[in-house]
N, C-alpha and C. Protein backbone atom coordinates (compact mmCIF):
# COMPACT_ATOMS: atom_id res chain seq x y z
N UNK A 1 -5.62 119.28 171.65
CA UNK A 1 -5.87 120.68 171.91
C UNK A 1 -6.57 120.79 173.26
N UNK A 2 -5.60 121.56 174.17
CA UNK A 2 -6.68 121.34 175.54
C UNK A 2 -7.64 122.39 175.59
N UNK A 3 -8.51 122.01 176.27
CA UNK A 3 -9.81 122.67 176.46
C UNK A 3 -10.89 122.27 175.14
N UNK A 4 -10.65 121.19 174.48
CA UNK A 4 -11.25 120.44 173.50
C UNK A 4 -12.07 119.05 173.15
N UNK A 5 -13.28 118.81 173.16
CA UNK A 5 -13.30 117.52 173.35
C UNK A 5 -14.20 117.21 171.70
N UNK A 6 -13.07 115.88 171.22
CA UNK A 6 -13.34 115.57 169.85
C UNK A 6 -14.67 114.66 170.15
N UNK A 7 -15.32 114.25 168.58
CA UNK A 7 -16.29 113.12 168.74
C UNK A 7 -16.32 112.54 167.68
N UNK A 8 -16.32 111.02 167.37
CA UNK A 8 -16.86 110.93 166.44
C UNK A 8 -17.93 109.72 166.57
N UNK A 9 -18.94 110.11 165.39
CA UNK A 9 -20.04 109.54 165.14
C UNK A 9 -19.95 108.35 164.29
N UNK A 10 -20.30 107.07 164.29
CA UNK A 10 -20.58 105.85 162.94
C UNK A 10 -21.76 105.53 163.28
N UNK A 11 -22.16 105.40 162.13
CA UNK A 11 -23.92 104.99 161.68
C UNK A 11 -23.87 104.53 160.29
N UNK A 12 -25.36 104.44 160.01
CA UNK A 12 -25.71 103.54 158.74
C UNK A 12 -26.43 104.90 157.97
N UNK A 13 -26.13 105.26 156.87
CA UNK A 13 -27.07 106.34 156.22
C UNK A 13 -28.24 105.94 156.60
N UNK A 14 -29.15 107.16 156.81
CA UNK A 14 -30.58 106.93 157.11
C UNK A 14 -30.88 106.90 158.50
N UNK A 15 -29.55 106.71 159.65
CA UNK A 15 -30.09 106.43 161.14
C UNK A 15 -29.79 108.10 161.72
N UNK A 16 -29.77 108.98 160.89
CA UNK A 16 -29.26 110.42 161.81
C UNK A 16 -28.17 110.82 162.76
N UNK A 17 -27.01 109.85 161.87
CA UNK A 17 -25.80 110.42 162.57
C UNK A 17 -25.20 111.70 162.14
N UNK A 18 -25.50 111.74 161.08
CA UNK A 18 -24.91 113.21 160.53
C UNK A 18 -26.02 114.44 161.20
N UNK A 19 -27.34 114.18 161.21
CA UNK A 19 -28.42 114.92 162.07
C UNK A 19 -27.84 115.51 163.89
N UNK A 20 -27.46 114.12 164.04
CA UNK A 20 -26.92 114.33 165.49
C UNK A 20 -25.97 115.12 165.81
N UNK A 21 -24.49 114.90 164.77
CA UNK A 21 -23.86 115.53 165.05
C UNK A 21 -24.10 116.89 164.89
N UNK A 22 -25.06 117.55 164.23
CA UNK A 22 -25.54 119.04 163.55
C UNK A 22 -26.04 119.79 165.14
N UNK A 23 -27.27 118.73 165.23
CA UNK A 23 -27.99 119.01 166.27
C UNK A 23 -26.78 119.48 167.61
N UNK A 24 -25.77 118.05 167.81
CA UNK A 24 -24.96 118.42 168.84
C UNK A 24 -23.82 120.08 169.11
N UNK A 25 -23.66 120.19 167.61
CA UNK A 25 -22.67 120.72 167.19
C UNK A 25 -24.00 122.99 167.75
N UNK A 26 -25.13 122.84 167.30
CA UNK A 26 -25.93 123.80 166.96
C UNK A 26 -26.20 123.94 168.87
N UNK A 27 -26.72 122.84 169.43
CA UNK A 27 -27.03 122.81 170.88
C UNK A 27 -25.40 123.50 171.99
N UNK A 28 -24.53 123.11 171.38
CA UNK A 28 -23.25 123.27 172.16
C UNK A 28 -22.92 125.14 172.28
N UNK A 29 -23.05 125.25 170.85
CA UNK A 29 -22.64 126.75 170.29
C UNK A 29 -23.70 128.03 170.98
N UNK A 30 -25.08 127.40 171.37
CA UNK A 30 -25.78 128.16 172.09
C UNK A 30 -25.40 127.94 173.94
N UNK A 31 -24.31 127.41 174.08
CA UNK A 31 -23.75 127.70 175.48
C UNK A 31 -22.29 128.76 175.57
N UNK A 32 -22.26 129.25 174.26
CA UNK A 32 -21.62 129.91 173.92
C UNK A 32 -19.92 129.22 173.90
N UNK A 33 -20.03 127.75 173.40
CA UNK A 33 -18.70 127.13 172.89
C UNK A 33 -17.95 127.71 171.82
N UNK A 34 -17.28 127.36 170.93
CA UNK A 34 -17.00 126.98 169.74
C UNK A 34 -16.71 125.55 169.32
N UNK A 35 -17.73 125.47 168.60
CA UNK A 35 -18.33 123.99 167.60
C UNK A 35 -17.58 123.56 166.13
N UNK A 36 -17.38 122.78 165.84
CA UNK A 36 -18.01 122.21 164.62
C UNK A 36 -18.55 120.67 164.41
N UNK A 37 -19.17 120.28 163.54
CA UNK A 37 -19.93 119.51 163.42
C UNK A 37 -20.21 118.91 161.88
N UNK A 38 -19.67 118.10 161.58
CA UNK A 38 -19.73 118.00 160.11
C UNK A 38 -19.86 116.33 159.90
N UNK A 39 -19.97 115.99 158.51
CA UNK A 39 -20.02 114.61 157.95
C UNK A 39 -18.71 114.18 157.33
N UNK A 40 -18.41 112.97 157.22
CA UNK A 40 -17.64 112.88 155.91
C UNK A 40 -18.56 112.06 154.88
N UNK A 41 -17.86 112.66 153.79
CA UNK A 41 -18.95 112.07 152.34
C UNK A 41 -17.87 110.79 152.20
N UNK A 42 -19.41 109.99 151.84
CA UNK A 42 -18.30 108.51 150.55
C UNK A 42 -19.53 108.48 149.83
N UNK A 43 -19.98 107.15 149.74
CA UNK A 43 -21.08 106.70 148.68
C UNK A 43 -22.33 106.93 149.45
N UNK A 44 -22.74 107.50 148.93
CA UNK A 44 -24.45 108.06 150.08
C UNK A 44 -25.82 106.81 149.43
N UNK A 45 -25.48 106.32 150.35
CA UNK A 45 -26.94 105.32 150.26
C UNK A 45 -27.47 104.73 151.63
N UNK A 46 -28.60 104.08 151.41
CA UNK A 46 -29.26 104.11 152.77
C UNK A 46 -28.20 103.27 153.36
N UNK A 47 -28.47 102.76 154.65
CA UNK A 47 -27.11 101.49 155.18
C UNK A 47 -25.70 101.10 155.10
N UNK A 48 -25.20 102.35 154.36
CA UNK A 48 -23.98 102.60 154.20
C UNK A 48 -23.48 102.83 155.58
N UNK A 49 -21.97 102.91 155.60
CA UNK A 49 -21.33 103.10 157.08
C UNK A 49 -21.09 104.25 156.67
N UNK A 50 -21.71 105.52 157.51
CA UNK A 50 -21.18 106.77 157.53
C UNK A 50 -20.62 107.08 158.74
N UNK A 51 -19.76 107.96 158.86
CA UNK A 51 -19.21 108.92 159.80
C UNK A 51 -19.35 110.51 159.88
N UNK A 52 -19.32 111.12 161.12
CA UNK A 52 -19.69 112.55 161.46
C UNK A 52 -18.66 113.29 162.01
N UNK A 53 -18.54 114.20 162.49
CA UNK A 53 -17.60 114.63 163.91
C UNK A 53 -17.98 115.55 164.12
N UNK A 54 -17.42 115.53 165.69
CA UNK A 54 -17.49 117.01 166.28
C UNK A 54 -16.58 117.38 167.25
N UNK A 55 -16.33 118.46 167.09
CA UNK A 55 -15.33 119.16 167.92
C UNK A 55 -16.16 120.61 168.96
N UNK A 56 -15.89 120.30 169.96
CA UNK A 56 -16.11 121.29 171.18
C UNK A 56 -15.12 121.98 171.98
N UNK A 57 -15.28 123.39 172.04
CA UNK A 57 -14.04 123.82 172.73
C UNK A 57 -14.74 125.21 173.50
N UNK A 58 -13.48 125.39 174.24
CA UNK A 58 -13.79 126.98 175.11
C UNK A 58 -13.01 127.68 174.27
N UNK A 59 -12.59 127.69 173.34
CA UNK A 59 -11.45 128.39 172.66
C UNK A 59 -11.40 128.27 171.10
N UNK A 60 -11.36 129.14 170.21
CA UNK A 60 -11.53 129.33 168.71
C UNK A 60 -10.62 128.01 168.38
N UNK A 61 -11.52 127.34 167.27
CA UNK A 61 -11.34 126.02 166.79
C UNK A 61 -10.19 126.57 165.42
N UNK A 62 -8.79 125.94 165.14
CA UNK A 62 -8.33 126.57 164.24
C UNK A 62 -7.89 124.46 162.94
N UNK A 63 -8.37 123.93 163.67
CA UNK A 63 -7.96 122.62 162.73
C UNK A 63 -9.58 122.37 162.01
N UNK A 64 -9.32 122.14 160.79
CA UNK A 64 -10.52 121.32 160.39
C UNK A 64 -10.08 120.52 159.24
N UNK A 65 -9.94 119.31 160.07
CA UNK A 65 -10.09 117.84 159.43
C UNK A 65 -10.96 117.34 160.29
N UNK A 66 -10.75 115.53 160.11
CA UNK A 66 -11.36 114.74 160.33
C UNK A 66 -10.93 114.66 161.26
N UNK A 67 -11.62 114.09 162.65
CA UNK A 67 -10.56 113.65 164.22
C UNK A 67 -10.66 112.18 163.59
N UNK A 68 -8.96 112.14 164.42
CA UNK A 68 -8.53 110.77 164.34
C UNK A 68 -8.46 110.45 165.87
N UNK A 69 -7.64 110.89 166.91
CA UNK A 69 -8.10 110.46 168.15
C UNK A 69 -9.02 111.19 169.22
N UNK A 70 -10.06 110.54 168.57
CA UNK A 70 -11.57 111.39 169.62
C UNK A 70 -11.29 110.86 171.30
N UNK A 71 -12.13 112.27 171.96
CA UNK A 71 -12.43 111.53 172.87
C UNK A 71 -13.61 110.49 173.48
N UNK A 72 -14.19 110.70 172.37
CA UNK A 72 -15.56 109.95 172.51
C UNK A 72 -16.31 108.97 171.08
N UNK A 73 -16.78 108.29 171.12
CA UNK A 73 -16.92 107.46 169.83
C UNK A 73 -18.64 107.00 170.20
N UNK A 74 -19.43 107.77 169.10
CA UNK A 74 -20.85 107.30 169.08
C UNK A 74 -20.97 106.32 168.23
N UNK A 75 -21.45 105.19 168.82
CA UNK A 75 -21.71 103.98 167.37
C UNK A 75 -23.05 103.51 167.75
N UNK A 76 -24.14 103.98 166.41
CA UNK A 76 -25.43 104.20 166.47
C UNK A 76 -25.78 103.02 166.02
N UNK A 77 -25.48 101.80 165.49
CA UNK A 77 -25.20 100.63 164.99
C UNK A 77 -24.76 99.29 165.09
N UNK A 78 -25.01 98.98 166.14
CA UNK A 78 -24.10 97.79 167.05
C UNK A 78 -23.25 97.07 165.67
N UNK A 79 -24.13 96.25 164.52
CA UNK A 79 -23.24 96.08 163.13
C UNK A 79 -22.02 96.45 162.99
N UNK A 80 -21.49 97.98 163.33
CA UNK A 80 -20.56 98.33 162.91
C UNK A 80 -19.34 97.46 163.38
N UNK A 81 -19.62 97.28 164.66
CA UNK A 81 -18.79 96.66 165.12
C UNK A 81 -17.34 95.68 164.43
N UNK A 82 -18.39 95.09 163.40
CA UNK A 82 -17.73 94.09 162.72
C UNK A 82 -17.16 94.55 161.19
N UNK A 83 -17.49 95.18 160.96
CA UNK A 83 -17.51 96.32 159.30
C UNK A 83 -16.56 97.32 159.41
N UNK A 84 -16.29 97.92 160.71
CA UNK A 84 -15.71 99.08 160.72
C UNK A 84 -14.77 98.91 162.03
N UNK A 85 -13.65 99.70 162.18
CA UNK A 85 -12.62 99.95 163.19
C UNK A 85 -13.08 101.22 164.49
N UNK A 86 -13.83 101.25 164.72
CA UNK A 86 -14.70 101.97 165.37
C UNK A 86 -13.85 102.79 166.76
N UNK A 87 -12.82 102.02 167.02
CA UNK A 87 -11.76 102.33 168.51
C UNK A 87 -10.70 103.30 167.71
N UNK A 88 -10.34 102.76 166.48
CA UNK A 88 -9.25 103.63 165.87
C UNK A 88 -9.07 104.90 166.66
N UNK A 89 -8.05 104.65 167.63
CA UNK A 89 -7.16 106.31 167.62
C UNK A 89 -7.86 106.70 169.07
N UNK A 90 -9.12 105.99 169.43
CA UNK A 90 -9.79 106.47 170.42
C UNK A 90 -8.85 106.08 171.69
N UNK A 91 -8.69 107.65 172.58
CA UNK A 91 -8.02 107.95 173.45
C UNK A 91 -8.46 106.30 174.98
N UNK A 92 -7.29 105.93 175.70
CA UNK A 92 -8.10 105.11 176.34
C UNK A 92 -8.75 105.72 177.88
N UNK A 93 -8.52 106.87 177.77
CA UNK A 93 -9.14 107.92 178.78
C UNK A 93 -10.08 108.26 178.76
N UNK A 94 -10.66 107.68 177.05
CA UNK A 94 -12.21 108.49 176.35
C UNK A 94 -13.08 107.18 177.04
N UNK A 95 -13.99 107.45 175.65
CA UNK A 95 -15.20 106.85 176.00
C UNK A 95 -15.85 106.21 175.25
N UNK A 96 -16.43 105.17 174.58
CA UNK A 96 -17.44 104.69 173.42
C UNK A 96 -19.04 103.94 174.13
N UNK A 97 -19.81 104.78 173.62
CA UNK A 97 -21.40 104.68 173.72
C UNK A 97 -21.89 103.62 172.40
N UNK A 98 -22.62 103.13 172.80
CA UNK A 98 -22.67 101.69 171.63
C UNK A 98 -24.17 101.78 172.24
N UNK A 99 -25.44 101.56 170.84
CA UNK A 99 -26.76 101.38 170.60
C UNK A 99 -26.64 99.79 170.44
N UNK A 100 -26.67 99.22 171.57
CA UNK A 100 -26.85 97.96 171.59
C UNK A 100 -28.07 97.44 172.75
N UNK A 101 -28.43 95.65 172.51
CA UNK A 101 -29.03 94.99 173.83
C UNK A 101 -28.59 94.73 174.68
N UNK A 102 -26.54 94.22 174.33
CA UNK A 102 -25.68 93.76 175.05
C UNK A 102 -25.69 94.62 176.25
N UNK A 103 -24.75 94.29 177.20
CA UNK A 103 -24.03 95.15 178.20
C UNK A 103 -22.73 95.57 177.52
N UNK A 104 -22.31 96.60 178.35
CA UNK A 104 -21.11 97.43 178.11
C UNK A 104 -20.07 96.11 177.87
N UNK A 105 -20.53 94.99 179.26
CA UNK A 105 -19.38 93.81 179.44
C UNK A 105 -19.37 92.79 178.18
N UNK A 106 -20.38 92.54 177.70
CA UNK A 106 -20.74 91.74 176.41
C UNK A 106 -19.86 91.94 175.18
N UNK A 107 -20.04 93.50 174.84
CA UNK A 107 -19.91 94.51 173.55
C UNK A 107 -18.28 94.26 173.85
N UNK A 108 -17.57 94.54 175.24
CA UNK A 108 -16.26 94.80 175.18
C UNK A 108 -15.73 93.67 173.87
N UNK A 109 -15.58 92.42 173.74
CA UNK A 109 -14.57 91.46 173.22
C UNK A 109 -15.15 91.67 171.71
N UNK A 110 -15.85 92.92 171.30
CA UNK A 110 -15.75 93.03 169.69
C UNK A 110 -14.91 94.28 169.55
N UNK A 111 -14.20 95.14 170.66
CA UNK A 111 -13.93 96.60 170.81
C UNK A 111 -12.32 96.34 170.31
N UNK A 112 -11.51 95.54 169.68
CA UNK A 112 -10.88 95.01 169.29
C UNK A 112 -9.31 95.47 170.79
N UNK A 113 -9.38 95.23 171.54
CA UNK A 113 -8.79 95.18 172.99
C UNK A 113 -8.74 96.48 173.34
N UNK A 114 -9.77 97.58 173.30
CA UNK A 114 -10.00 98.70 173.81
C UNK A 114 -10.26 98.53 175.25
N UNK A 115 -10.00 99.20 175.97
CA UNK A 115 -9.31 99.21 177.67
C UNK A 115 -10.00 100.55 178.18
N UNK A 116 -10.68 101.49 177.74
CA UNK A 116 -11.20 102.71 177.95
C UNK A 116 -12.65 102.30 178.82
N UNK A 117 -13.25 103.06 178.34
CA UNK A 117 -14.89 103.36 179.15
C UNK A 117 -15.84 102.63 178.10
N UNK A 118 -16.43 101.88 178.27
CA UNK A 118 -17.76 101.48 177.52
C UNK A 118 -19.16 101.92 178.07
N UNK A 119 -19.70 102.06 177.56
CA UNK A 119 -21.08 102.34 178.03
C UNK A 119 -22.27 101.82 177.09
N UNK A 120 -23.05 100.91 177.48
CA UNK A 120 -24.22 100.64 176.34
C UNK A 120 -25.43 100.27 176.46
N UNK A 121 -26.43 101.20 175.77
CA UNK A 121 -27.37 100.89 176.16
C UNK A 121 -28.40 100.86 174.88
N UNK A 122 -29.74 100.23 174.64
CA UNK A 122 -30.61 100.13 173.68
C UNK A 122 -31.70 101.41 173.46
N UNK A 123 -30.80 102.26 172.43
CA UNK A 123 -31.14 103.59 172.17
C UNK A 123 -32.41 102.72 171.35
N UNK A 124 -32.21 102.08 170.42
CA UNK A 124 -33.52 101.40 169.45
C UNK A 124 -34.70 101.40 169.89
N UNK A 125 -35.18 100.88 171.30
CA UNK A 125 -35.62 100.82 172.24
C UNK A 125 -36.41 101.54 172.59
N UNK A 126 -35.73 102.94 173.22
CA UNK A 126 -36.27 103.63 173.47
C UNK A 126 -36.76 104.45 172.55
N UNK A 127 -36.20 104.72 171.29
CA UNK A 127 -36.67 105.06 170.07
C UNK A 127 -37.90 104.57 169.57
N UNK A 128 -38.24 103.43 169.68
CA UNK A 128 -39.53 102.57 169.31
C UNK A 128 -40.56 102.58 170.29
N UNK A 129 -39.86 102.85 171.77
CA UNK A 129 -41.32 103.20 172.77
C UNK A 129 -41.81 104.62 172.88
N UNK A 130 -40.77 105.45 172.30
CA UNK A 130 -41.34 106.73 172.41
C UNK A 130 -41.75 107.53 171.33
N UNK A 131 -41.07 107.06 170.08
CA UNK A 131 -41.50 107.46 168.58
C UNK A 131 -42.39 106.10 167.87
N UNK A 132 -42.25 105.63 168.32
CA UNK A 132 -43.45 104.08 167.27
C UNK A 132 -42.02 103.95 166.15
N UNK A 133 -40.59 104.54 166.08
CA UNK A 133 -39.77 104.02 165.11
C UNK A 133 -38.14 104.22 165.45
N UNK A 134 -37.56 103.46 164.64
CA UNK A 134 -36.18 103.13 165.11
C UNK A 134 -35.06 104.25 164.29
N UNK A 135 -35.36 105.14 165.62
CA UNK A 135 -34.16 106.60 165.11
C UNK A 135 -33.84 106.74 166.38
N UNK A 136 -32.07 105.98 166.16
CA UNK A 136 -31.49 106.01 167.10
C UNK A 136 -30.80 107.60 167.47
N UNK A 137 -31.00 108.23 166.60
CA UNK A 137 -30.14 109.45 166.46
C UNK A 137 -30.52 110.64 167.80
N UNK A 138 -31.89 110.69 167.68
CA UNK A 138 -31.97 111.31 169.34
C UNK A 138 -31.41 111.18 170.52
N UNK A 139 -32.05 109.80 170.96
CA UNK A 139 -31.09 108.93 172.40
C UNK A 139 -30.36 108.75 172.63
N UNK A 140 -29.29 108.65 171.17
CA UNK A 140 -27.55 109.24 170.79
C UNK A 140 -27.35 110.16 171.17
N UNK A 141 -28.03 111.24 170.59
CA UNK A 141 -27.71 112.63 171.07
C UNK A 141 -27.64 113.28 172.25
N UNK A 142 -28.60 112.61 172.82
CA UNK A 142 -28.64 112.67 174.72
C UNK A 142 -27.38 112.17 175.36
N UNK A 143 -27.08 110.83 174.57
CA UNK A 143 -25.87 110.46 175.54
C UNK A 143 -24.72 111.07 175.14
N UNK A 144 -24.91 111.20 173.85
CA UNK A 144 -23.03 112.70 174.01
C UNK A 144 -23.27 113.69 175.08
N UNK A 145 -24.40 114.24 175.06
CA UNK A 145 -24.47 115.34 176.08
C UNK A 145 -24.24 115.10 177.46
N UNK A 146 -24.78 114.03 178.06
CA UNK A 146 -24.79 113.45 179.07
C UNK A 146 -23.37 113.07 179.23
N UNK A 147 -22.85 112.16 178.45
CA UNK A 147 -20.99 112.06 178.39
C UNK A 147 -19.92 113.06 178.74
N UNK A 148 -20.46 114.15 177.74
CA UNK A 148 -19.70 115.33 177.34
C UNK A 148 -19.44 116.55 178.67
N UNK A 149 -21.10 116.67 179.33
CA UNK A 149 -21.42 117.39 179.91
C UNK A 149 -21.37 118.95 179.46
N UNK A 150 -21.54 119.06 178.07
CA UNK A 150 -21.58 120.35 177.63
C UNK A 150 -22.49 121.40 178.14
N UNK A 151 -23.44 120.55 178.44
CA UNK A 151 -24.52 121.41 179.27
C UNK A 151 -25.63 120.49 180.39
N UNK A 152 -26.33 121.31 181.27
CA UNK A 152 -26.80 120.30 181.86
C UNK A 152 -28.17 119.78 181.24
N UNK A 153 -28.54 118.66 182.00
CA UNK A 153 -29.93 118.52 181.58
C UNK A 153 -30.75 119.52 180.96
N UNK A 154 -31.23 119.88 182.43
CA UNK A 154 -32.43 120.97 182.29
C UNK A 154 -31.86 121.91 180.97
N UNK A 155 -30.85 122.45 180.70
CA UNK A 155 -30.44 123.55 179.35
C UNK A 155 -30.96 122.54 178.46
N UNK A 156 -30.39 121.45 178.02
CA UNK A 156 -30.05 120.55 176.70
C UNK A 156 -31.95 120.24 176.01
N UNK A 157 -32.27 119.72 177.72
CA UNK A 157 -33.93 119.66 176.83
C UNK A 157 -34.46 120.72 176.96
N UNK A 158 -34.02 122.18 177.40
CA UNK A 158 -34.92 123.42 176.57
C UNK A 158 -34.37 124.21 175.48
N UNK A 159 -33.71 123.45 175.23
CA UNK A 159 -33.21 124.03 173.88
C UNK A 159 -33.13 123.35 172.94
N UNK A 160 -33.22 121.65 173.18
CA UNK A 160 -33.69 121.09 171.88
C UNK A 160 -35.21 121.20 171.92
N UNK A 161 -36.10 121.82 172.89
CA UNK A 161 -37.38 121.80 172.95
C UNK A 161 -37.32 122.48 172.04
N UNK A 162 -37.10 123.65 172.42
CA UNK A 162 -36.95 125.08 171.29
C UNK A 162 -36.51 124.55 169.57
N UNK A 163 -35.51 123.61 169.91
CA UNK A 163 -35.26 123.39 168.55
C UNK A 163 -36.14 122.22 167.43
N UNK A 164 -36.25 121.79 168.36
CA UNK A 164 -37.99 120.36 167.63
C UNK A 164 -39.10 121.94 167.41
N UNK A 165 -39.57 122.59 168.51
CA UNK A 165 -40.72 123.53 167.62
C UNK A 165 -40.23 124.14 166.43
N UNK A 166 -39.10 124.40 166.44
CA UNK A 166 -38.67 124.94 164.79
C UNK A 166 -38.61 124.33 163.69
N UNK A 167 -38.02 122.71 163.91
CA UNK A 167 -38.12 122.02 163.00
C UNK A 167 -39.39 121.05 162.62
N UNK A 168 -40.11 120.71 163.74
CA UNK A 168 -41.18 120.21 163.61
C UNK A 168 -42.68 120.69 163.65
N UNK A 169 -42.23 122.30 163.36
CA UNK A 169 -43.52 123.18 163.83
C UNK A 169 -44.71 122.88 162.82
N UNK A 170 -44.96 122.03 161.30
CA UNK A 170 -45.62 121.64 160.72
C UNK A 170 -46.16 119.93 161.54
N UNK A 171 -45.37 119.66 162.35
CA UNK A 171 -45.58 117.63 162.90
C UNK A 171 -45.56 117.95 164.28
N UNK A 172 -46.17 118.85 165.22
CA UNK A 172 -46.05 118.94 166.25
C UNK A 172 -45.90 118.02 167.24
N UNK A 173 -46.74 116.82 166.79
CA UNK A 173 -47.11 115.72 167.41
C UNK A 173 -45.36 114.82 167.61
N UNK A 174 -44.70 115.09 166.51
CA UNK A 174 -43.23 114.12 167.29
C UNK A 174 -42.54 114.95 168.23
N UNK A 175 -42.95 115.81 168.49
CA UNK A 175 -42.13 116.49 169.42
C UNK A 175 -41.95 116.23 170.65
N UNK A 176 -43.12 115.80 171.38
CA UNK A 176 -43.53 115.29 172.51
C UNK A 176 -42.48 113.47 172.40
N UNK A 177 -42.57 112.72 171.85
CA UNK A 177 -42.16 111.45 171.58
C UNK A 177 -40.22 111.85 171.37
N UNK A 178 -40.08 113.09 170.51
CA UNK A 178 -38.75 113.38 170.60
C UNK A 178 -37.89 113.34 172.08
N UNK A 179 -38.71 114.40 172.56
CA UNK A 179 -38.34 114.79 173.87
C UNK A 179 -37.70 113.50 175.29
N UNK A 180 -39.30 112.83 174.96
CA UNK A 180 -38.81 111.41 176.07
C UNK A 180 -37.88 110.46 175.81
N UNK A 181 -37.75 110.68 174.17
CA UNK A 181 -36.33 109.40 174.18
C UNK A 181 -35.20 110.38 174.45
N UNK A 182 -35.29 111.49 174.81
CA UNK A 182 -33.72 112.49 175.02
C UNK A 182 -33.63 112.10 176.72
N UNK A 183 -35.22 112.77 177.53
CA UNK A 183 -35.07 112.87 178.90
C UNK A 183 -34.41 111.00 179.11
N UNK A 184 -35.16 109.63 178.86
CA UNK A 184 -34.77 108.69 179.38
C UNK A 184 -33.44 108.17 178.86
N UNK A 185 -32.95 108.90 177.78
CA UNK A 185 -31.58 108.33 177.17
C UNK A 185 -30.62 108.95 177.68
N UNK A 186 -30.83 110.70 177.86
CA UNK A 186 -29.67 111.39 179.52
C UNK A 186 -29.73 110.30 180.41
N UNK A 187 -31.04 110.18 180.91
CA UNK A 187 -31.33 109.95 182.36
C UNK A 187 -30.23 108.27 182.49
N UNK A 188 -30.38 106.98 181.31
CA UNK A 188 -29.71 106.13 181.72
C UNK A 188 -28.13 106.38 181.34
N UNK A 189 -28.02 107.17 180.47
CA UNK A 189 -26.79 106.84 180.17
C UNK A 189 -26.12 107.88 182.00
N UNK A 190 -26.24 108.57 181.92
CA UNK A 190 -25.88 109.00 183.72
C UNK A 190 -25.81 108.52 184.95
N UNK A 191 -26.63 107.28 184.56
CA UNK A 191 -26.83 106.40 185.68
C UNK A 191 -25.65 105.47 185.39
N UNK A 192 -25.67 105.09 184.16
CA UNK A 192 -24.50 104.11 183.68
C UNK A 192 -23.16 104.62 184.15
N UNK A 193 -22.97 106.04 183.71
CA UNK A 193 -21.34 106.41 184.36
C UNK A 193 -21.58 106.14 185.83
N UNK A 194 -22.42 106.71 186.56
CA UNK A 194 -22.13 106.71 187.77
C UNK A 194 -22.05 105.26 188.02
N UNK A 195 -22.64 103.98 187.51
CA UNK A 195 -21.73 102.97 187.87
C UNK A 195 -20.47 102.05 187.70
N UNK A 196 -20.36 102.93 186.68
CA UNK A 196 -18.47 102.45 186.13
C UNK A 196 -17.50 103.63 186.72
């Protein structure tokens, strides 16, 4: 569908991929897109392999299934790698963001001969220096945006600002720690395209 860009999300229940995609799906629609943003259900337990999606468009969304060839593939989980088919269907024009230590060059020979865009960097990381815990789901969320370019910087962190005071207006205190794993997880994953 042109003027559309698919996504999909793999994670482990419990790491906020289904969060992300909400968040992504809620952040997009206030640039006045049309979104959706959803999960698929299987067995809900912690460390399970779940999946999300999302769809972005300039133009009324009229399919709702599952995307099969995204243009973009979040894998919040380096694990998956080996558990799951993670490239399935993924366009080789797209893109896959991988929460890993590796390099993009490392990660390639598990991408099962995917030829597209890699990009990877240790969302965990920055999750643990800026929250004291390992929720990759923020620093994810930065780099779809950053990928996607749905909006720019400066919009994306005042409006998830806006959106942490709503949700965290009882825990004020993660908000601040939210914020910096978004600004440094834009900031590298942008640096990363610009060198591939």
């Amino acid at each position: 569908m042109e003027g559309t860009i698919e996504i999909r999300w793999h994670g482990r229940g419990g790491q906020g991929a289904k969060t992300a995609a909400l968040l992504l799906a809620d952040v997009a629609f206030k640039t006045g897109a049309y979104v959706q943003g959803f999960p698929e259900y299987g067995p809900e337990r912690m460390g399970a392999p779940i999946t999300a999606y999302n769809r972005l468009s300039d133009h009324l969304i009229r399919i709702h299934s599952n995307i099969y060839d995204p243009d973009l593939v979040m894998v919040l989980d380096e694990t998956l790698l080996f558990a799951v088919d993670v490239t399935a269907g993924l366009k080789t024009e797209g893109t896959i963001v991988i929460n890993t230590k590796q390099t993009a060059d490392e990660v390639r020979g598990s991408l099962n001969g995917y030829e597209g865009k890699v990009l990877a960097f240790d969302a965990c990381k920055i999750s643990i220096d800026t929250l004291g815990k390992n929720f990759p789901n923020s620093p994810m969320l930065a780099a779809a945006v950053a990928v996607t370019g749905v909006m720019d910087r400066y919009r994306f962190l005042e409006e998830m600002k806006a959106s942490y005071q709503h949700k965290f207006a009882r825990k004020p205190e993660v908000i601040e720690g939210n914020m910096k794993a978004l600004e440094i997880s834009y900031d590298t994953i942008a640096k990363l395209m610009e060198q591939r």
